[in-house]
Protein backbone atom coordinates (compact mmCIF):
# COMPACT_ATOMS: atom_id res chain seq x y z
CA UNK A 1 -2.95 306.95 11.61
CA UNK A 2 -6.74 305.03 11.73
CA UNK A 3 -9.01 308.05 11.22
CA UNK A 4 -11.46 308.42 14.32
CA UNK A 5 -15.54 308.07 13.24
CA UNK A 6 -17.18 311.32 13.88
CA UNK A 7 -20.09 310.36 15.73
CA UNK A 8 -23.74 311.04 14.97
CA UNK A 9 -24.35 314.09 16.95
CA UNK A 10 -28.34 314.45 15.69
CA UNK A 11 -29.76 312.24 19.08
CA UNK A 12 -27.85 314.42 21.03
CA UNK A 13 -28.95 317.78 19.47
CA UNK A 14 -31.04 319.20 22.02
CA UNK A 15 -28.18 318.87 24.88
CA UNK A 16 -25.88 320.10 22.60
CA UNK A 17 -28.47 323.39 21.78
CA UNK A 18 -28.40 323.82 25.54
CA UNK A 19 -24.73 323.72 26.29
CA UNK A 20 -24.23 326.47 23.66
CA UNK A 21 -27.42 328.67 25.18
CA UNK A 22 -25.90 327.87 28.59
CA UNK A 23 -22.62 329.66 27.66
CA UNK A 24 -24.47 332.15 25.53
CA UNK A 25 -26.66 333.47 28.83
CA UNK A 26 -23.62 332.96 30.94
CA UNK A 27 -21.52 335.76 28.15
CA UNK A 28 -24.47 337.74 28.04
CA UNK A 29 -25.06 337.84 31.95
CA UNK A 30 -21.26 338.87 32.64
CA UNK A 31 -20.60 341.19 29.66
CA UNK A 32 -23.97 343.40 30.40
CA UNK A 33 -24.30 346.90 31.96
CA UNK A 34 -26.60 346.15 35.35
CA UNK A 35 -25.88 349.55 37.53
CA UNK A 36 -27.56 348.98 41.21
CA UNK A 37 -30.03 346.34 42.57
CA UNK A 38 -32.93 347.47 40.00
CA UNK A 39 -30.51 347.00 36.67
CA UNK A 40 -29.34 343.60 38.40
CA UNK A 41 -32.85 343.02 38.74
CA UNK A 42 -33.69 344.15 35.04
CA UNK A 43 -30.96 341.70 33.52
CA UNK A 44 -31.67 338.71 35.44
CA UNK A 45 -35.77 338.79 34.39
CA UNK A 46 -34.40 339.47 30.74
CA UNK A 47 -31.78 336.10 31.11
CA UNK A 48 -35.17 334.53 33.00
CA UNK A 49 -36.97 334.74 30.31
CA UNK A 50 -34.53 333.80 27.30
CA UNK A 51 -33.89 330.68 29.33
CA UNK A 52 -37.70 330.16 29.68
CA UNK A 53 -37.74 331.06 25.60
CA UNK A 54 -34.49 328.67 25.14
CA UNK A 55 -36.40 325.67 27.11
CA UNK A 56 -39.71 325.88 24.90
CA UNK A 57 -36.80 325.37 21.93
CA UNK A 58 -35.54 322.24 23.68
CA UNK A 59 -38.79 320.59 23.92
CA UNK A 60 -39.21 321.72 20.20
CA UNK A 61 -35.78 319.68 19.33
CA UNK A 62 -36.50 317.04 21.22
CA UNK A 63 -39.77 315.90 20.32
CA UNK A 64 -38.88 316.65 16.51
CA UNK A 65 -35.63 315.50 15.97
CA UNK A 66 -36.06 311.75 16.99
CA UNK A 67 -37.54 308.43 15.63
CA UNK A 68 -37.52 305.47 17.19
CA UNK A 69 -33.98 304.16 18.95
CA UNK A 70 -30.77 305.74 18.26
CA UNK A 71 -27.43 305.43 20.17
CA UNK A 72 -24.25 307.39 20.09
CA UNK A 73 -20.97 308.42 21.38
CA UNK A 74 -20.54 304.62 21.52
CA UNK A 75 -23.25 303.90 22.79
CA UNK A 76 -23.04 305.86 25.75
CA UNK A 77 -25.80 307.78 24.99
CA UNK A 78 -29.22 306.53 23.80
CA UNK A 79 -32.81 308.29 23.13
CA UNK A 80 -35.51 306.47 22.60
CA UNK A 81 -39.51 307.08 23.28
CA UNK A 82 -38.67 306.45 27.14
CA UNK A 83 -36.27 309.71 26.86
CA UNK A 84 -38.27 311.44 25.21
CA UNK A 85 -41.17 311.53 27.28
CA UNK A 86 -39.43 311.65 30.74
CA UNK A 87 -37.25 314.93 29.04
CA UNK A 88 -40.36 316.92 28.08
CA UNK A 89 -41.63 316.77 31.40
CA UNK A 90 -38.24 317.51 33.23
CA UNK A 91 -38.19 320.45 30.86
CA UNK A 92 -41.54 321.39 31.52
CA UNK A 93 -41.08 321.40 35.43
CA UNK A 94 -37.75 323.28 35.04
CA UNK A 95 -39.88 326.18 32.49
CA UNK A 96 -42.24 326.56 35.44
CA UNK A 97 -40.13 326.45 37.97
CA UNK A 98 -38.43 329.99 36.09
CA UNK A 99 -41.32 331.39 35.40
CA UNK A 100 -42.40 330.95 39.04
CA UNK A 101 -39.12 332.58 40.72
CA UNK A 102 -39.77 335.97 38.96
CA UNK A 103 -42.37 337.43 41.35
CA UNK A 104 -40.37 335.56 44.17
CA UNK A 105 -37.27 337.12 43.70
CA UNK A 106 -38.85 340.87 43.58
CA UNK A 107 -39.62 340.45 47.07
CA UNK A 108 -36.48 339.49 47.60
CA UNK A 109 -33.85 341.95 46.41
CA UNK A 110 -34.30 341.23 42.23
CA UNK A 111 -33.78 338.39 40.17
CA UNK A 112 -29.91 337.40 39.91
CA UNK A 113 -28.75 336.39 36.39
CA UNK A 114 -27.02 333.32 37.54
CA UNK A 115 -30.32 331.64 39.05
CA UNK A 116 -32.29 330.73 35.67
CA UNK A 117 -28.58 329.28 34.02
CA UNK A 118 -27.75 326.84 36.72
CA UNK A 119 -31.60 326.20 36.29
CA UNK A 120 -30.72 324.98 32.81
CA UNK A 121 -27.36 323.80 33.75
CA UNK A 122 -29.15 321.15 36.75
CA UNK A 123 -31.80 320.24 33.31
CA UNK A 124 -29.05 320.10 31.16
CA UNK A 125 -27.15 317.53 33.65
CA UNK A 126 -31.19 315.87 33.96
CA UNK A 127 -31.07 315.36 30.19
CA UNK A 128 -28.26 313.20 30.01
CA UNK A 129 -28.96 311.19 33.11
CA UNK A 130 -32.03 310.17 31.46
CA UNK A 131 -30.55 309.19 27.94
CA UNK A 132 -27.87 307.24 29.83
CA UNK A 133 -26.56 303.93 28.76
CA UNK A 134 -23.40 304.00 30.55
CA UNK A 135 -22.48 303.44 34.22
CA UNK A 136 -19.81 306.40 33.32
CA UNK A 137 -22.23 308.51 31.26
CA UNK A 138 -24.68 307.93 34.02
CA UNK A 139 -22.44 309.44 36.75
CA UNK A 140 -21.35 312.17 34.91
CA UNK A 141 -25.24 313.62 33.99
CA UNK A 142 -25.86 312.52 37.87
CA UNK A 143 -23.08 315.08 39.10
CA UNK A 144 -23.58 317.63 36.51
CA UNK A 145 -26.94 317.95 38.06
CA UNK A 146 -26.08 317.70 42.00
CA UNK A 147 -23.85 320.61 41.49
CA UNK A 148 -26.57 322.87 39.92
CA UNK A 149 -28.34 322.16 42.89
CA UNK A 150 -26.24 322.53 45.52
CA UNK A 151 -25.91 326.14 44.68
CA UNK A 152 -28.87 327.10 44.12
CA UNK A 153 -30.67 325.23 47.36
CA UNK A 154 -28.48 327.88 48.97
CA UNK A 155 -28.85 330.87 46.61
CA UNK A 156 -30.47 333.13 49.25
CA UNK A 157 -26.85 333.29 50.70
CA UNK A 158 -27.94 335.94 53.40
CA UNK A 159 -30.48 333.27 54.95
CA UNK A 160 -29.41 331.04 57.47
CA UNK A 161 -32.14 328.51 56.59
CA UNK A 162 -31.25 328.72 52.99
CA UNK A 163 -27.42 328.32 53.72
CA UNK A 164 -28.10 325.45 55.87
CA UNK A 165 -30.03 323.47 53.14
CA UNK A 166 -27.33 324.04 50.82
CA UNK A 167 -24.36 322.47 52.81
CA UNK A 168 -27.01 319.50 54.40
CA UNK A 169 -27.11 318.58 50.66
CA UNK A 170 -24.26 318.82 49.42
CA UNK A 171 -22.71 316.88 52.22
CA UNK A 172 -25.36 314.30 52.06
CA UNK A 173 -25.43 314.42 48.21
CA UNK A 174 -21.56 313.20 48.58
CA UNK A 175 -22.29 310.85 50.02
CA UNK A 176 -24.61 309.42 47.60
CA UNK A 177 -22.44 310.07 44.78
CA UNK A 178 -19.41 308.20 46.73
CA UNK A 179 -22.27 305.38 47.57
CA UNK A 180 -23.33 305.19 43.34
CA UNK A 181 -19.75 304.99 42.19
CA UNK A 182 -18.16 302.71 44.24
CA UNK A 183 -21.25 300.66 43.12
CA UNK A 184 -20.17 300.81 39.79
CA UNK A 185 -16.76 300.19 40.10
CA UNK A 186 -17.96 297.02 41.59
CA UNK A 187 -20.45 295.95 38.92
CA UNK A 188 -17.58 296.74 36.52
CA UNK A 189 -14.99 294.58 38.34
CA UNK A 190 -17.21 291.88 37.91
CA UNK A 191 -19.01 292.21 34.94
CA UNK A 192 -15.92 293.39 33.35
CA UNK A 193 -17.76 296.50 31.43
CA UNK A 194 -19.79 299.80 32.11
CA UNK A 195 -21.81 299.74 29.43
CA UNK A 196 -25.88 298.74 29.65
CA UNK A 197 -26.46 297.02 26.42
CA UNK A 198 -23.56 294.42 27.02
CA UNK A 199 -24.02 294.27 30.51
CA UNK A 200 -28.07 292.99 29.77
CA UNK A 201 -26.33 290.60 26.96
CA UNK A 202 -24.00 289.13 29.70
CA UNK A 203 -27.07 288.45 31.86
CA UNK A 204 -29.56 287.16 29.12
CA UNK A 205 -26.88 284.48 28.36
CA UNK A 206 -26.71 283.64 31.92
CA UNK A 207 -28.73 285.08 34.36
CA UNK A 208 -26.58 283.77 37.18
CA UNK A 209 -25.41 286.69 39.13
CA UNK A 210 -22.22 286.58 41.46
CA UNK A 211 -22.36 288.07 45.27
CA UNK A 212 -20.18 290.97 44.12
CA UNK A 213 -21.96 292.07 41.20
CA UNK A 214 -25.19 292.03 43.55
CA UNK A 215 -23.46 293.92 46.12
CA UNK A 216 -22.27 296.38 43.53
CA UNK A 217 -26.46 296.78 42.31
CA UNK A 218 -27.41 297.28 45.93
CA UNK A 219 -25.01 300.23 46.67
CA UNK A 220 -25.96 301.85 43.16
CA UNK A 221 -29.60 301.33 44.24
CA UNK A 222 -28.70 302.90 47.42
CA UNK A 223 -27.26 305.92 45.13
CA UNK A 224 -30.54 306.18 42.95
CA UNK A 225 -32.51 305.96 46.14
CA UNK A 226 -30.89 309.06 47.57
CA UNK A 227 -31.62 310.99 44.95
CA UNK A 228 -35.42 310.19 44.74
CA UNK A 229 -35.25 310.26 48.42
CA UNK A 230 -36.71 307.13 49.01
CA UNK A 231 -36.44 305.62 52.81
CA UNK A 232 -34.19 305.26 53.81
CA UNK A 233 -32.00 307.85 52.03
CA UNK A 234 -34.87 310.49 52.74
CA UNK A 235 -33.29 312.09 55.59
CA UNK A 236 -31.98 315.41 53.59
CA UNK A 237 -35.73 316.03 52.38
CA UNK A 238 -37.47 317.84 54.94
CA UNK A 239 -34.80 320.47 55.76
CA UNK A 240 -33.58 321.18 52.55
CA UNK A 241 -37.46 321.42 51.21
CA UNK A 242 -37.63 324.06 54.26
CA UNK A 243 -34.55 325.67 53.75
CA UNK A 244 -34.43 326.37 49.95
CA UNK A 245 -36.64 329.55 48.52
CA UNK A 246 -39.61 328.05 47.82
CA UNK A 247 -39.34 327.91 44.10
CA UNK A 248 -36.01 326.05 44.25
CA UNK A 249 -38.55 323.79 46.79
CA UNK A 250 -40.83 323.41 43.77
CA UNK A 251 -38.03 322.37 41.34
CA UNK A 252 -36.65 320.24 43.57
CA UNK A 253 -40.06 318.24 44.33
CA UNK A 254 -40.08 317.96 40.20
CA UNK A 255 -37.76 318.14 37.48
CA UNK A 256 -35.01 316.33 39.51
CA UNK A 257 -37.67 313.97 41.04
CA UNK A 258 -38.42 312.27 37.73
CA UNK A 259 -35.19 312.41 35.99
CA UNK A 260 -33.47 310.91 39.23
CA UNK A 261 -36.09 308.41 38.72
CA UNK A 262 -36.40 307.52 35.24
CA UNK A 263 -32.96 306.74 35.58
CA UNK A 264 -33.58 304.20 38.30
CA UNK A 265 -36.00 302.44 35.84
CA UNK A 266 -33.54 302.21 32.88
CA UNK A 267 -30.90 300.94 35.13
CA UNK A 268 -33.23 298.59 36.83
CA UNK A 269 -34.88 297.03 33.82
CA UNK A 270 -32.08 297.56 31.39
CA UNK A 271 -29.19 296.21 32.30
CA UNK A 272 -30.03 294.03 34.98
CA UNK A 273 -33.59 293.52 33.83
CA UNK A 274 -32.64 289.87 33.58
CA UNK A 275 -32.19 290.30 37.42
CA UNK A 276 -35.82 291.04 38.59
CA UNK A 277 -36.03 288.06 41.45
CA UNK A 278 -32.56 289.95 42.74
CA UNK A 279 -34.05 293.28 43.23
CA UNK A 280 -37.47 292.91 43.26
CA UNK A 281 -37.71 292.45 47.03
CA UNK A 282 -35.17 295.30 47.87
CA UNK A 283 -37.94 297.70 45.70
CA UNK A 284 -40.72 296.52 46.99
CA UNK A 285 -39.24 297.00 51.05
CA UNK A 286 -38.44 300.80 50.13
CA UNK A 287 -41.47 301.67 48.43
CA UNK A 288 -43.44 300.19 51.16
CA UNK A 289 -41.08 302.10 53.31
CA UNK A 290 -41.31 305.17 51.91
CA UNK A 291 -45.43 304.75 51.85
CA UNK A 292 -45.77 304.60 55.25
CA UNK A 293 -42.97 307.15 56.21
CA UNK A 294 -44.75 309.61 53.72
CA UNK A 295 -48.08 308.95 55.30
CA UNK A 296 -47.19 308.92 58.93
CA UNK A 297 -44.42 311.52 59.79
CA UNK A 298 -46.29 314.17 57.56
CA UNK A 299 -49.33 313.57 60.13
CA UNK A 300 -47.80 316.34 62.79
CA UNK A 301 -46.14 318.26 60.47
CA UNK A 302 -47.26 322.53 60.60
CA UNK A 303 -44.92 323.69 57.73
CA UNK A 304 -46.37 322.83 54.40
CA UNK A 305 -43.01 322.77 52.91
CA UNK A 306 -41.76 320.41 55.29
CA UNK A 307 -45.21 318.66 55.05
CA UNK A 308 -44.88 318.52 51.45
CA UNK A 309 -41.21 316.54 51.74
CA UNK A 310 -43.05 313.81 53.54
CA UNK A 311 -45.26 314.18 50.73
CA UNK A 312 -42.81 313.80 47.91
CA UNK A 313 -41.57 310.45 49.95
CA UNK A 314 -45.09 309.12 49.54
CA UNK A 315 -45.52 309.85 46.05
CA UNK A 316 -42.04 308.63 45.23
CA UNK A 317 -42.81 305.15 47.31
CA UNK A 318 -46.31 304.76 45.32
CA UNK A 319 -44.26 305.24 41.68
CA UNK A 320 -41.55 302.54 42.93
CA UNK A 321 -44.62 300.22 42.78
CA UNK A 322 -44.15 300.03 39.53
CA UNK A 323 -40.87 299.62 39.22
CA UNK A 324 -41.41 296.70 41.41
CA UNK A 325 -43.38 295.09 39.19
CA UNK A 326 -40.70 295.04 36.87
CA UNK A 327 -42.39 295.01 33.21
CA UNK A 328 -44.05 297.10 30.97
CA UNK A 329 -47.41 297.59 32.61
CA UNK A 330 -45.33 298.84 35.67
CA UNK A 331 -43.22 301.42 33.71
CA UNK A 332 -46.17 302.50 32.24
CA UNK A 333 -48.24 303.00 35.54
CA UNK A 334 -45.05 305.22 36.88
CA UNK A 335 -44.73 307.35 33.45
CA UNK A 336 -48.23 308.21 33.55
CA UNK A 337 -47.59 308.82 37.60
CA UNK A 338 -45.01 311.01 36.86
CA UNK A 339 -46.69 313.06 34.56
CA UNK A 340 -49.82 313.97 36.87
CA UNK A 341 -47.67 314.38 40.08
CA UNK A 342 -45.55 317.27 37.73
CA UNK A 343 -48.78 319.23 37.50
CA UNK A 344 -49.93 318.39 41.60
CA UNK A 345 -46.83 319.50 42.42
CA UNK A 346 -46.70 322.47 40.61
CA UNK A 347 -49.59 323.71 40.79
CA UNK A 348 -49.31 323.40 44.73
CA UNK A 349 -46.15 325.10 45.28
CA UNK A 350 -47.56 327.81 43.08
CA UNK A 351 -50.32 328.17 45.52
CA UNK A 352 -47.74 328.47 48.21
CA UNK A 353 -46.17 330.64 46.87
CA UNK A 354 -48.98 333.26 46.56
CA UNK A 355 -49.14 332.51 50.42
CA UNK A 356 -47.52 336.13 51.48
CA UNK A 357 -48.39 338.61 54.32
CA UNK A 358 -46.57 342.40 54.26
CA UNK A 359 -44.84 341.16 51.19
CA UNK A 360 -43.07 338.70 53.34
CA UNK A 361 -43.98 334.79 52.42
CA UNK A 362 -45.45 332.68 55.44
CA UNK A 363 -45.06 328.83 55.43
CA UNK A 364 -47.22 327.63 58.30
CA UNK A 365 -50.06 325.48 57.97
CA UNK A 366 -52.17 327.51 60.21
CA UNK A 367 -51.82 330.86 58.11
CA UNK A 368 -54.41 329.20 55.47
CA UNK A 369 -57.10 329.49 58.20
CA UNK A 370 -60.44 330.73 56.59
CA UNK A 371 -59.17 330.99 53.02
CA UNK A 372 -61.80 330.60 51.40
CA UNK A 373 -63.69 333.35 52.83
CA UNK A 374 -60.59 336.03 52.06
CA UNK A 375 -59.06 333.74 48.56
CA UNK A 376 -61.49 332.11 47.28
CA UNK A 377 -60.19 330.98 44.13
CA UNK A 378 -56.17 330.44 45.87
CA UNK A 379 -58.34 328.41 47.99
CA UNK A 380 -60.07 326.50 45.63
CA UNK A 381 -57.22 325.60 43.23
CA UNK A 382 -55.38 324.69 46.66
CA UNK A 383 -58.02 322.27 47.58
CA UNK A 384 -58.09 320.98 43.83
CA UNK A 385 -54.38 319.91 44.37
CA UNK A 386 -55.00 318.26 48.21
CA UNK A 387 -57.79 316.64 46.83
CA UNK A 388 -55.72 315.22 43.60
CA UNK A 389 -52.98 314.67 45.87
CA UNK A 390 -55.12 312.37 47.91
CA UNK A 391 -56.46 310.26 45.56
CA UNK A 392 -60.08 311.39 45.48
CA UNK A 393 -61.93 310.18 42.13
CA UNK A 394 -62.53 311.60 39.26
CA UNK A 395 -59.27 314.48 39.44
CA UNK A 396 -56.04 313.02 38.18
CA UNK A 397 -53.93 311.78 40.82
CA UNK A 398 -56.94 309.18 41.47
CA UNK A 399 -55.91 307.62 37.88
CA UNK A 400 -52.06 308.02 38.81
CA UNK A 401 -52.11 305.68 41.79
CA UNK A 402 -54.92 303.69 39.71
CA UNK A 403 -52.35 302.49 36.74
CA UNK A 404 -49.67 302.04 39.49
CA UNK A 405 -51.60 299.60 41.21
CA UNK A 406 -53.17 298.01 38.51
CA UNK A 407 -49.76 297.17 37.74
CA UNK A 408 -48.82 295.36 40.70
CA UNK A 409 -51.97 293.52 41.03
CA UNK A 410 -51.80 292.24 37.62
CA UNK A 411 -48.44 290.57 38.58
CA UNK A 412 -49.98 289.78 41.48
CA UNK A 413 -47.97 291.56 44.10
CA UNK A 414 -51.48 291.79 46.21
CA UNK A 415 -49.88 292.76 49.62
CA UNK A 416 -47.90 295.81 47.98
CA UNK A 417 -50.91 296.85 45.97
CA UNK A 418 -52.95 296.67 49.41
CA UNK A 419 -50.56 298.30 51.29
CA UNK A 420 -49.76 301.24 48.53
CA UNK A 421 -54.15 301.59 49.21
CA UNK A 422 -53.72 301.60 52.68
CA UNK A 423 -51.44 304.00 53.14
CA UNK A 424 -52.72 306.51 50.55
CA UNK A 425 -55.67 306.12 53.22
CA UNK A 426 -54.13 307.37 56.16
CA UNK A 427 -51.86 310.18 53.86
CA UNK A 428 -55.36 311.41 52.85
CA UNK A 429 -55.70 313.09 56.45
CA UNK A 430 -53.29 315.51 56.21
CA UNK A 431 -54.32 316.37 52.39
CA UNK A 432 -57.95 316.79 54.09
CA UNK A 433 -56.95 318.86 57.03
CA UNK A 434 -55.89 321.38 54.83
CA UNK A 435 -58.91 321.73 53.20
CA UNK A 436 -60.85 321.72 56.37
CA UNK A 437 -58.69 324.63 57.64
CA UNK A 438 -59.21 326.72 54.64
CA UNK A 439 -62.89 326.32 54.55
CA UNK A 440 -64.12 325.36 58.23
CA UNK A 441 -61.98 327.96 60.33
CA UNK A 442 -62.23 331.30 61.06
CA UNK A 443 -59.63 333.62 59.16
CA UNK A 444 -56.93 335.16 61.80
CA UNK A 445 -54.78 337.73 59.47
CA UNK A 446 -55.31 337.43 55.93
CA UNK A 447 -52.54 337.03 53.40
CA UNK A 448 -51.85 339.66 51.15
CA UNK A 449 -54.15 339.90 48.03
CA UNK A 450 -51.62 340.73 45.26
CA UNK A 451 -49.79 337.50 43.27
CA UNK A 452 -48.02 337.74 40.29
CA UNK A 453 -50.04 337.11 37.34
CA UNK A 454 -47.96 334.26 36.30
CA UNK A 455 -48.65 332.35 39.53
CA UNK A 456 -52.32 332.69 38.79
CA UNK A 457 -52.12 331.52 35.93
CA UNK A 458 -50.03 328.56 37.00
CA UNK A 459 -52.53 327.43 39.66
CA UNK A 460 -55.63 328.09 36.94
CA UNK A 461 -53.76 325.95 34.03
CA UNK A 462 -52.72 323.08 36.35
CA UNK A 463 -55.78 323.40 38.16
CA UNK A 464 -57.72 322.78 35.00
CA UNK A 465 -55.95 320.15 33.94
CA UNK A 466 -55.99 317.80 36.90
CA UNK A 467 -59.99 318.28 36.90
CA UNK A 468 -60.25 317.51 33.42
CA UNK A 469 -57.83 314.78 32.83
CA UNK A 470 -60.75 311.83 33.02
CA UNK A 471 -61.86 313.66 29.73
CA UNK A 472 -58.90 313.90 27.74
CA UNK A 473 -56.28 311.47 29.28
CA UNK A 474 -55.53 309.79 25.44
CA UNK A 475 -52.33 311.61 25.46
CA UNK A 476 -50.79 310.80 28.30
CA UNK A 477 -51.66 307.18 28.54
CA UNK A 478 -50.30 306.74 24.68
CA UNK A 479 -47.06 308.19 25.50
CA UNK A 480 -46.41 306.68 28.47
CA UNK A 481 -47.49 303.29 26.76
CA UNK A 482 -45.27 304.09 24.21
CA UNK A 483 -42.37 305.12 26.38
CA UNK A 484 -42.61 302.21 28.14
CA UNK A 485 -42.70 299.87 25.16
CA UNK A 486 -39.31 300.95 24.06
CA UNK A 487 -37.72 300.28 26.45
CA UNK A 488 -39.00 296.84 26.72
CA UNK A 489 -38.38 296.30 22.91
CA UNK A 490 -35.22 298.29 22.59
């Protein structure tokens, strides 16, 4: 009998560290004493923070363990500077996004053990979606992911709103996954394999396309859409965003966000990279689409989690710019994109979520009236994040949409670039109203004055770093560069 190669499990080592942690938590969740609602409680911020602790340990392994390209479990799986980069953030945004549940979940009954592992689990499934070089291995990350999410969009099973979300998704999420894989039983039909490195050879030899394999891209480009929730597969964001707890709201806008979508750019200019006239067009229609819905339907819009859905939209249809573009300075303007929106987003979902009143958290727009004159600071780091948000020079998420269209005008897509600057125009409104609210109204009832100390320092960290990121943006501009490179070069 032919003995079978044991493959190199070292670029995989930090999924395979968090499969075994997963199970470990899970073991150590079931098999402890929690007697009533305040042990329950006690065990799930213990299991809280050894994920948090088990997360810091993944970025660790990730960043330490690799050097330059390396493929395995034939060549399913790949990591590579790209990976890298996209996976510390994703595991950034799902640390925060633990951290920031604690003081939630007191209000609400205790922290449950199960929440931070299906956390990890949804990461874990992130992970491999991004180190994908499979249509098979792709799926399976993809799905490992949705599933996480489901659940916990609908962990607050005793809310109707939360409930709700939960089944919207997961019925709309179906969908999508039905849309991505009949896709890629198409491409495989006719390109005859699954795999991205011989699928990009097939094309470099002859970049002649037939109508099915095209058909096949456009319905796994519909699949990748959904789950960046680009228009028109946007229609789940709004009411899920409102009907989660508002930290699953903030993971959601995040850690899926740019994993979902960092896997849309090593599809897009991996395999069929040698395709970029085929695509380009359908790219460029839903980013412009999702630019305008983003800026538009957000206009009227008095719940800031729902406002901040149509928010997500827009950001999501300024990073497809990029992708648009289709080379390296585009991949490089979304990386660095990615990386700022993680800390806007953050940041202003941690603000949110300091937004309570009789320990009970309020949502309307309206409730931030006169802020600044009872929250000063909450105020101010909220206005830091509109104003980043916006676009407003010199805070960070000026230079995000800066690279992006940079990008496009250097391959001179001029009417997307001018578009992508129009509509950041008009989305600047609602940013602004916000701000004028907090610091030109009258208070009505003020919001409570207690926060968990880890909130506050959420909002002060991020805060500082989006005003300070024209003095020390070196880092992120050479890793993105970097990230991007390698996946040009392979």
């Amino acid at each position: 009998m032919p003995v079978t190669e044991i493959p190199n499990l070292i670029p995989a080592m930090p999924e395979l560290f968090m499969s075994i942690i997963i199970m470990v938590l899970l073991m150590f969740g079931v098999f402890s004493k929690a007697d009533g609602s305040e042990g329950s409680a006690r065990l799930g911020n213990r299991v809280s923070w050894l994920g948090v602790l088990a997360l810091v340990l993944t970025i660790v392994i990730v960043t330490t363990i690799a050097s330059g390209s390396a493929k395995t479990f034939e060549n399913l799986f790949v990591v590579d500077a790209f990976s890298i980069f996209t996976k510390v953030l994703v595991l950034i945004a799902s640390i925060l996004a633990i951290i920031m549940s604690l003081d939630f979940m007191k209000l609400n009954g205790g922290m449950r053990f199960e929440y931070p592992i299906l956390i990890i689990f949804a990461t874990l499934g992130m992970m491999m979606m991004i180190s994908a070089n499979d249509l098979m291995s792709l799926y399976i990350g993809l799905e490992m992911q949705s599933l996480s999410l489901y659940v916990i969009a609908s962990f607050q099973r005793n809310d109707q709103r939360s409930t709700e979300a939960g089944l919207k998704y997961f019925v709309l999420g179906a969908l999508a996954s039905g849309l991505l894989l009949y896709g890629s039983s198409l491409v495989y039909g006719f390109a005859g394999t699954t795999n991205f490195d011989k699928i990009a050879e097939l094309f470099a030899a002859d970049a002649h396309a037939s109508a099915g394999l095209i058909i096949g891209l456009v319905f796994v480009t519909s699949g990748l859409a959904f789950k960046i929730s680009a228009v028109p597969f946007h229609m789940w964001t709004p009411d899920v965003y409102e009907g989660a707890p508002t930290p699953v709201t903030a993971f959601f806008a995040s850690a899926p966000k740019i994993a979902a979508l960092a896997l849309f750019i090593r599809v897009m200019v991996g395999p069929f990279g040698d395709l970029v006239q085929e695509w380009q067009q359908i790219i460029i229609l839903i980013s412009i689409a999702s630019m305008a819905l983003g800026s538009l339907a957000a206009i009227n819009q008095r719940n800031i989690k729902r406002l901040m859905a149509y928010s997500s939209i827009g950001h999501m249809g300024y990073a497809l710019i990029g992708l648009a573009v289709g080379n390296e300075a585009g991949v490089r303007g979304i990386l660095i994109y990615l990386a700022i929106y993680l800390v806007m987003n953050i940041g202003t979902f941690a603000c949110i979520l300091c937004m309570r009143r009789n320990e009970r958290m309020v949502e309307s727009i309206d409730d931030l009236s006169g802020l600044s004159k009872t929250h000063p600071m909450l105020a101010l780091g909220l206005a830091i994040f509109m104003f980043s948000m916006a676009g407003i020079p010199p805070l960070a998420g000026f230079f995000g949409k800066l690279y992006v269209f940079m990008a496009a005008v250097e391959a001179e897509l001029y009417a997307l670039a001018i578009i992508g600057v129009v509509t950041s125009v008009i989305g600047a409104f609602y940013y602004l109203r916000i701000i004028k609210i907090m610091y030109f109204q009258e208070p009505s009832e003020t919001l409570d004055h207690s926060s968990g100390r880890e909130l506050g320092m959420i909002v002060t960290i991020t805060g500082v770093l989006i005003v300070l990121f024209f003095v020390f943006p070196g880092p992120v501009l050479e890793n993105a560069a970097e990230a991007a490179a390698s996946l040009f070069t392979g």
